[in-house]
Protein backbone atom coordinates (compact mmCIF):
# COMPACT_ATOMS: atom_id res chain seq x y z
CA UNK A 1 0.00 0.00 0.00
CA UNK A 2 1.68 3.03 -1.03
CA UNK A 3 0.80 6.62 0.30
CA UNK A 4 1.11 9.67 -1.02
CA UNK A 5 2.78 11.98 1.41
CA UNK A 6 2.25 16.00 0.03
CA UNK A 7 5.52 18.32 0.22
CA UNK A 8 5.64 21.31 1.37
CA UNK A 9 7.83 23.75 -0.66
CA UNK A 10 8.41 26.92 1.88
CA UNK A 11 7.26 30.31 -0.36
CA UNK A 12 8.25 33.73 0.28
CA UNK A 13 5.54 35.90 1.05
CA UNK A 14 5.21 38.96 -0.73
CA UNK A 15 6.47 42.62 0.73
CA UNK A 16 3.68 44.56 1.82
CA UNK A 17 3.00 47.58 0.05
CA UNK A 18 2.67 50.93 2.27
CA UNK A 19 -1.13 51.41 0.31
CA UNK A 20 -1.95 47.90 1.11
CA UNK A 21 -4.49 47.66 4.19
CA UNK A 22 -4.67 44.08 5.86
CA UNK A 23 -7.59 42.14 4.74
CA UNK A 24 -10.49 41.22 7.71
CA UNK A 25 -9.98 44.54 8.93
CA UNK A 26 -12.83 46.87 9.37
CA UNK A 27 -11.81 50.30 9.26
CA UNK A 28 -13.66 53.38 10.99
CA UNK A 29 -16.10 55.11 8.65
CA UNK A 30 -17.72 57.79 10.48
CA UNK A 31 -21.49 56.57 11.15
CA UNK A 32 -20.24 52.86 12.21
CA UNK A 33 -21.27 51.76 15.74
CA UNK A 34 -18.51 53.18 18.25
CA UNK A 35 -17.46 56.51 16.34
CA UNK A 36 -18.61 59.64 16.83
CA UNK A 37 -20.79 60.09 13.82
CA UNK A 38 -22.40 57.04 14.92
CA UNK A 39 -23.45 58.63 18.05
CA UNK A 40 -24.57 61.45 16.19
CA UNK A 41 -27.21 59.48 14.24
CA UNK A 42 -28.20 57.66 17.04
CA UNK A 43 -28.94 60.72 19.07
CA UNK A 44 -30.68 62.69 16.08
CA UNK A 45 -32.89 58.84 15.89
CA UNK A 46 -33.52 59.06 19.24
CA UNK A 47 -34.46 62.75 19.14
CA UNK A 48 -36.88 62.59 16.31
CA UNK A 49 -38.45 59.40 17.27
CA UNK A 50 -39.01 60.69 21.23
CA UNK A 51 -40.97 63.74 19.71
CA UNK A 52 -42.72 61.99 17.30
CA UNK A 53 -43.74 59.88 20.42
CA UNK A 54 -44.56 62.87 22.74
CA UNK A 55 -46.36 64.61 19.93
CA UNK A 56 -48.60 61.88 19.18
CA UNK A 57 -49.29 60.82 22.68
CA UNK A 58 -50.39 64.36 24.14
CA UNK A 59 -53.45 64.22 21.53
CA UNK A 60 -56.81 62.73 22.92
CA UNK A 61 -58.09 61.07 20.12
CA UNK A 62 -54.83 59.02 18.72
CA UNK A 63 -56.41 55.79 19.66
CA UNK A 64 -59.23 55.73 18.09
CA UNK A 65 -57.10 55.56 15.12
CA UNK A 66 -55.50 52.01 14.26
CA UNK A 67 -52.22 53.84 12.52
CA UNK A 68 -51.22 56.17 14.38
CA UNK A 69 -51.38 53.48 17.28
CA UNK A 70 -48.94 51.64 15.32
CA UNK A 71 -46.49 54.78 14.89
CA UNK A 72 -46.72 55.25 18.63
CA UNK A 73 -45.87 51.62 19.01
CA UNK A 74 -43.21 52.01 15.79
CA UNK A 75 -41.38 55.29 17.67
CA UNK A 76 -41.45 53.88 20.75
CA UNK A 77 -39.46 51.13 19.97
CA UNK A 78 -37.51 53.05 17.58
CA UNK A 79 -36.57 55.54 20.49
CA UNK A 80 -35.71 52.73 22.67
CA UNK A 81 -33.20 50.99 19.80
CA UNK A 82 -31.39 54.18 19.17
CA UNK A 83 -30.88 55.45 22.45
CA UNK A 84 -29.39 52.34 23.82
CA UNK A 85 -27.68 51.94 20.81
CA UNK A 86 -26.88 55.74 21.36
CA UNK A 87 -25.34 55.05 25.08
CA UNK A 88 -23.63 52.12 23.54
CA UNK A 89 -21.97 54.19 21.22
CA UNK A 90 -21.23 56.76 23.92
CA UNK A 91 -19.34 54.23 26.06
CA UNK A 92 -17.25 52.79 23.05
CA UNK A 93 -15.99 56.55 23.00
CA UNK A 94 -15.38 57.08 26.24
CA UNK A 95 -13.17 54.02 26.52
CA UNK A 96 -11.65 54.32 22.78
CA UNK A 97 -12.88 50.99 21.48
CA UNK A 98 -14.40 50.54 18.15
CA UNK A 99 -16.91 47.86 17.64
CA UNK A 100 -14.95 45.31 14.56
CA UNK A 101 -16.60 42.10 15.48
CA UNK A 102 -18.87 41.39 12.68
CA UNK A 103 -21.64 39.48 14.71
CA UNK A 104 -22.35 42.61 16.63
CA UNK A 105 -21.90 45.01 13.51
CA UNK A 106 -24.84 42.22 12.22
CA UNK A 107 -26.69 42.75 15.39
CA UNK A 108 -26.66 46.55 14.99
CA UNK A 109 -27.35 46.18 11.01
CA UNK A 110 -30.19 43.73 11.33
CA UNK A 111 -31.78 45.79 14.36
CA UNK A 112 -31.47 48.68 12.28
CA UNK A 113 -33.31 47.23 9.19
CA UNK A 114 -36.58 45.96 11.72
CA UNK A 115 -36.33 49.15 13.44
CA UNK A 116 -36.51 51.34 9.92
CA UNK A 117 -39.13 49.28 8.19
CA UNK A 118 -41.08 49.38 10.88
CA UNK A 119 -40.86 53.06 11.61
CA UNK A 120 -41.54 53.86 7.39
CA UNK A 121 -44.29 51.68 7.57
CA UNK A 122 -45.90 53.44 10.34
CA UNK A 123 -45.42 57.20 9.05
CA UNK A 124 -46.62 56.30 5.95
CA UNK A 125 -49.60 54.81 6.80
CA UNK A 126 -50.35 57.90 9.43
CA UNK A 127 -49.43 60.18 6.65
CA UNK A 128 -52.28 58.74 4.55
CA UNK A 129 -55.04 58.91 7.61
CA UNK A 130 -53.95 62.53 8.23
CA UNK A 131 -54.42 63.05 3.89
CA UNK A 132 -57.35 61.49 4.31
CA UNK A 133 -59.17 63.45 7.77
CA UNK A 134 -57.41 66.92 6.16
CA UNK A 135 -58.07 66.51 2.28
CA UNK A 136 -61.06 64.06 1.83
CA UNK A 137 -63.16 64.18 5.09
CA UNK A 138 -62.35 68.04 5.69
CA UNK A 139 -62.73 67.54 9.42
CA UNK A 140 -59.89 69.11 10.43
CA UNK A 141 -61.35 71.11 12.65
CA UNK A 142 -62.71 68.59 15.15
CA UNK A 143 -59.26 66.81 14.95
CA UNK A 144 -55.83 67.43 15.64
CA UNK A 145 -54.35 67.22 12.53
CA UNK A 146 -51.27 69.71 12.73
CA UNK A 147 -50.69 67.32 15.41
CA UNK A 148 -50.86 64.08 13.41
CA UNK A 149 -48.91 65.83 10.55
CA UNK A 150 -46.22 66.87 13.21
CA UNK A 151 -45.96 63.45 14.67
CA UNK A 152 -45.99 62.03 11.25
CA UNK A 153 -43.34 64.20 9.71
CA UNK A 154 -41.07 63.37 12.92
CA UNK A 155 -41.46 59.68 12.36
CA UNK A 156 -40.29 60.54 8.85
CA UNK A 157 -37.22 62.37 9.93
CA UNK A 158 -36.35 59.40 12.45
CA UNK A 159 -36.30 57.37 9.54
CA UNK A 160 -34.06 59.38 7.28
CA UNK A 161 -31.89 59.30 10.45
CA UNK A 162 -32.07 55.60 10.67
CA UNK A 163 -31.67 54.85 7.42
CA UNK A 164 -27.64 55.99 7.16
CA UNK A 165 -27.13 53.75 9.97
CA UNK A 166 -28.62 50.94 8.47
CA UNK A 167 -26.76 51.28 5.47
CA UNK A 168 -23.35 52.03 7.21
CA UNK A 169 -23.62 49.13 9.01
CA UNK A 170 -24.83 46.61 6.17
CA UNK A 171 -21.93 47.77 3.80
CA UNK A 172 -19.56 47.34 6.62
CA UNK A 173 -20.68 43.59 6.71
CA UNK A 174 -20.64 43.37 3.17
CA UNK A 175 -17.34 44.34 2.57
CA UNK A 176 -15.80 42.38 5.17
């Protein structure tokens, strides 16, 4: 019985060029999870989706209503996802690390994705009841609808907000 044993010829590896970065390693675009411009959008997610939130909650009649119940529910947990993603971001600042593990960059990307969808979904849907009670019904009058349209136009914001991250953070794990 004869065996084949492989050799193993020892190869010089190639000089590194001073352009050359070293593949597997994620490097800091601003908007990432642990960098300042992450924090940024965080905050200005958490900031939009709290007054969305506040906005639509002060008015009486916002439960009657089955969408804007879902953008209170939508902001809500969009407010909660960005600010502890926001204080998450604030502590990897404080002690100078940078988030490079890809399974929490995936955490971060996927959150972001359900948190976005969910918040777009919700201000469009109250941005067609408010059309609909301003334009078509007319009954502005008897409703709060600079309200709704505030609230509304907040959720939107949030999203533009979240949107960036979500992005950031998906091409990060893409080009990895």
């Amino acid at each position: 019985m004869s065996m084949v044993r492989p050799s193993v010829h020892p190869i010089e590896a190639p000089p590194l060029t001073d352009n050359a970065l070293p593949r597997g390693r994620m490097t800091d675009t601003q908007g990432m999870p642990g960098t300042l411009g992450g924090f940024v959008l965080r905050f200005i997610q958490f900031a939009f989706a709290a007054v969305s939130l506040c906005v639509m909650a002060t008015t009486s009649d916002f439960p009657q209503v089955t969408a804007f119940r879902y953008l209170v529910a939508a902001v809500s947990l969009q407010s909660l996802w960005s600010l502890s993603l926001a204080i998450t971001d604030m502590y990897a600042i404080l002690v100078k690390r940078n988030f490079r593990n890809s399974k929490i960059v995936s955490l971060f990307s996927i959150g972001d994705g359900i948190t976005s969808t969910l918040t777009f979904a919700a201000a469009c849907a109250s941005a067609g009841i408010t059309v609909l009670i301003g334009n078509d019904l007319n009954s502005c009058a008897k409703n709060h609808c600079s309200r709704f349209e505030t609230a509304t136009a907040m959720a939107f914001m949030s999203w533009f907000a979240t949107s960036p991250s979500f992005l950031l953070n998906f091409w990060t794990l893409a080009s990895k």
